[in-house]
Protein backbone atom coordinates (compact mmCIF):
# COMPACT_ATOMS: atom_id res chain seq x y z
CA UNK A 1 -25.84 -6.91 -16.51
CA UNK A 2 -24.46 -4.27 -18.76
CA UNK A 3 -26.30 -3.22 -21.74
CA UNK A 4 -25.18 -4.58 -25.17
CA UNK A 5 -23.41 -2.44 -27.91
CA UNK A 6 -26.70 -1.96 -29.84
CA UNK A 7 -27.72 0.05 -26.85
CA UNK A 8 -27.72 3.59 -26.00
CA UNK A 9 -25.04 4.57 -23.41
CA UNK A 10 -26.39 4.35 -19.92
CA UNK A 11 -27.29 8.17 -18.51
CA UNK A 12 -24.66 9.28 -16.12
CA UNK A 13 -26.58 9.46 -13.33
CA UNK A 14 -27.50 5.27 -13.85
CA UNK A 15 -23.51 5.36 -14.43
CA UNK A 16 -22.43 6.38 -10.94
CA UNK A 17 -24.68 4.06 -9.37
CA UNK A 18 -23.05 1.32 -10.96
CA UNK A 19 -19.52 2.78 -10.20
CA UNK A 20 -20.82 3.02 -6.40
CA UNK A 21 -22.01 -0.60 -6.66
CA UNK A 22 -18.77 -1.94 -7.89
CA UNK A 23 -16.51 -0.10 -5.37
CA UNK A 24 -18.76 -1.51 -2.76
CA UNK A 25 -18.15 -5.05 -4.33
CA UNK A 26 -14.65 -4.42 -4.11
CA UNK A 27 -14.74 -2.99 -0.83
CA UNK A 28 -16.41 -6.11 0.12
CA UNK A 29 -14.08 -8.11 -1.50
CA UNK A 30 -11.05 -6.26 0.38
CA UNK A 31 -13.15 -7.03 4.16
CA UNK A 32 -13.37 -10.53 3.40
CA UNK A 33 -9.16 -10.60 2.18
CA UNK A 34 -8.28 -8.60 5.64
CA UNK A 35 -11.02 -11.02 7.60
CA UNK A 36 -8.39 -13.99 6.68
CA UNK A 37 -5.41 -12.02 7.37
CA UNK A 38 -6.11 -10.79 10.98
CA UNK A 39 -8.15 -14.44 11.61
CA UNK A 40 -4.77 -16.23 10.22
CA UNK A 41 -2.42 -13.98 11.87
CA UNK A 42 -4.38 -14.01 15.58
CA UNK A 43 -4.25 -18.02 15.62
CA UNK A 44 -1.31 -19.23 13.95
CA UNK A 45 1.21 -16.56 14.81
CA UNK A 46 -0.87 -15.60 18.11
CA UNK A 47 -0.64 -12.11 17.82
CA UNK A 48 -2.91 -9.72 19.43
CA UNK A 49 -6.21 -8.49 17.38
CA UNK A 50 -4.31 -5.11 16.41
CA UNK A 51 -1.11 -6.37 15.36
CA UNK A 52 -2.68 -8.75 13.03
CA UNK A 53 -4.95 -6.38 11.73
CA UNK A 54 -1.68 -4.05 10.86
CA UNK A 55 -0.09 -7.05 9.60
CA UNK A 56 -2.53 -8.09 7.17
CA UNK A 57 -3.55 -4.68 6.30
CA UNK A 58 0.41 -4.46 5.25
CA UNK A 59 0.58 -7.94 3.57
CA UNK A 60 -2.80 -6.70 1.84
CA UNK A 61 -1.90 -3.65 0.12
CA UNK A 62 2.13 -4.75 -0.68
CA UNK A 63 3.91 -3.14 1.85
CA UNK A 64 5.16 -6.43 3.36
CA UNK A 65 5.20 -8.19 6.70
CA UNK A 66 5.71 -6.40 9.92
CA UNK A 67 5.77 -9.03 12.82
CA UNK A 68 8.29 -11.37 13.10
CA UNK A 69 6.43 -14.51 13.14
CA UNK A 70 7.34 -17.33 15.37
CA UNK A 71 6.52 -20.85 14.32
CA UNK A 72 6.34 -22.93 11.01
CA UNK A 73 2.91 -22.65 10.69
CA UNK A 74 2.61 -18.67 11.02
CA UNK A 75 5.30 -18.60 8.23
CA UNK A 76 3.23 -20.84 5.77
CA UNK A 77 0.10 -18.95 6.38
CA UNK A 78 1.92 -15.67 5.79
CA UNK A 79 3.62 -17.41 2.58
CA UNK A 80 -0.13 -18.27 1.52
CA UNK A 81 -2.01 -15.12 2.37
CA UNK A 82 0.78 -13.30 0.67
CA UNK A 83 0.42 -15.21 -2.96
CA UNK A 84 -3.67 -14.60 -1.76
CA UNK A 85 -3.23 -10.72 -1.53
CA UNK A 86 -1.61 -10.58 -4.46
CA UNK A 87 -4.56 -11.98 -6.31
CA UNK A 88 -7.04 -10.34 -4.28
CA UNK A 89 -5.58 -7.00 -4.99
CA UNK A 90 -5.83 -7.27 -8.84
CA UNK A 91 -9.14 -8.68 -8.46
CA UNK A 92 -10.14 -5.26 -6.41
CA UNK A 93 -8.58 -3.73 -9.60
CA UNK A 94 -10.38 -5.49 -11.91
CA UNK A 95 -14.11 -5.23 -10.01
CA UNK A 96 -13.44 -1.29 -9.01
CA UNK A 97 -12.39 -0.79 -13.39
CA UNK A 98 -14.95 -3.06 -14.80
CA UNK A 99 -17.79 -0.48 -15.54
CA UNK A 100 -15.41 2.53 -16.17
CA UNK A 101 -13.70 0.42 -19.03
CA UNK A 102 -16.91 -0.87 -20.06
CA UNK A 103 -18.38 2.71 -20.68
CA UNK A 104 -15.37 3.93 -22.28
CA UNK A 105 -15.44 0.69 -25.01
CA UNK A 106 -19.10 1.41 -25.37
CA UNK A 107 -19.14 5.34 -25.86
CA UNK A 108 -15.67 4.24 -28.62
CA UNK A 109 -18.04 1.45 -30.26
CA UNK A 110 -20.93 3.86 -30.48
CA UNK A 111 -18.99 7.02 -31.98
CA UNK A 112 -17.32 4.74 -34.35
CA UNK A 113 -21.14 4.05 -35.88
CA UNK A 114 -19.91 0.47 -35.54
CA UNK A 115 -23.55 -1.46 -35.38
CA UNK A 116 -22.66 -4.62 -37.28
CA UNK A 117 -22.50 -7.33 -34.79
């Protein structure tokens, strides 16, 4: 998928279309986290579409809980999507850094005239 030390750096323009193609992963990634949220939110703690979109689009990015949920079960899923979000959001991280990171260890690896390997 990405091109081994040996190789020349990847021109810029090839660059930003892999930069484009990871955000959309990650964008991807972030509809499918909010997709659980407002699904978990709308049947467990029956709450209208909108408020569980705004509550998982808080639980999502940190901010915390905004609806007082009513029952057991809306408290679990909320304690679960929470620990979810969590991992979703460094995974986001990870996905949107992975080519930047890997074209700045590649362009250090190549001006270091490193080629054993």
């Amino acid at each position: 998928m990405f091109e081994h030390k040996k190789h020349d750096l990847l021109p810029f323009p090839l660059f930003l279309a892999r930069v484009m193609r990871y955000l959309m992963y990650s964008i991807l990634l972030i509809c499918f986290s909010l997709a659980i949220g407002v699904s978990g939110y709308h049947f467990f703690a029956k709450l209208s579409w909108i408020d569980s979109l705004y509550n998982a689009s808080m639980i999502l990015t940190g901010m915390g809980p905004v609806a007082v949920l009513p029952t057991n079960g809306a408290k679990v899923f909320a304690s679960i999507y929470a620990l979810f979000s969590g991992i979703a959001f460094l995974s986001t991280v990870a996905v949107i850094f992975t080519p930047i990171v890997h074209r700045l260890m590649h362009k250090m690896h190549l001006e270091n005239g490193n080629t054993s390997g």
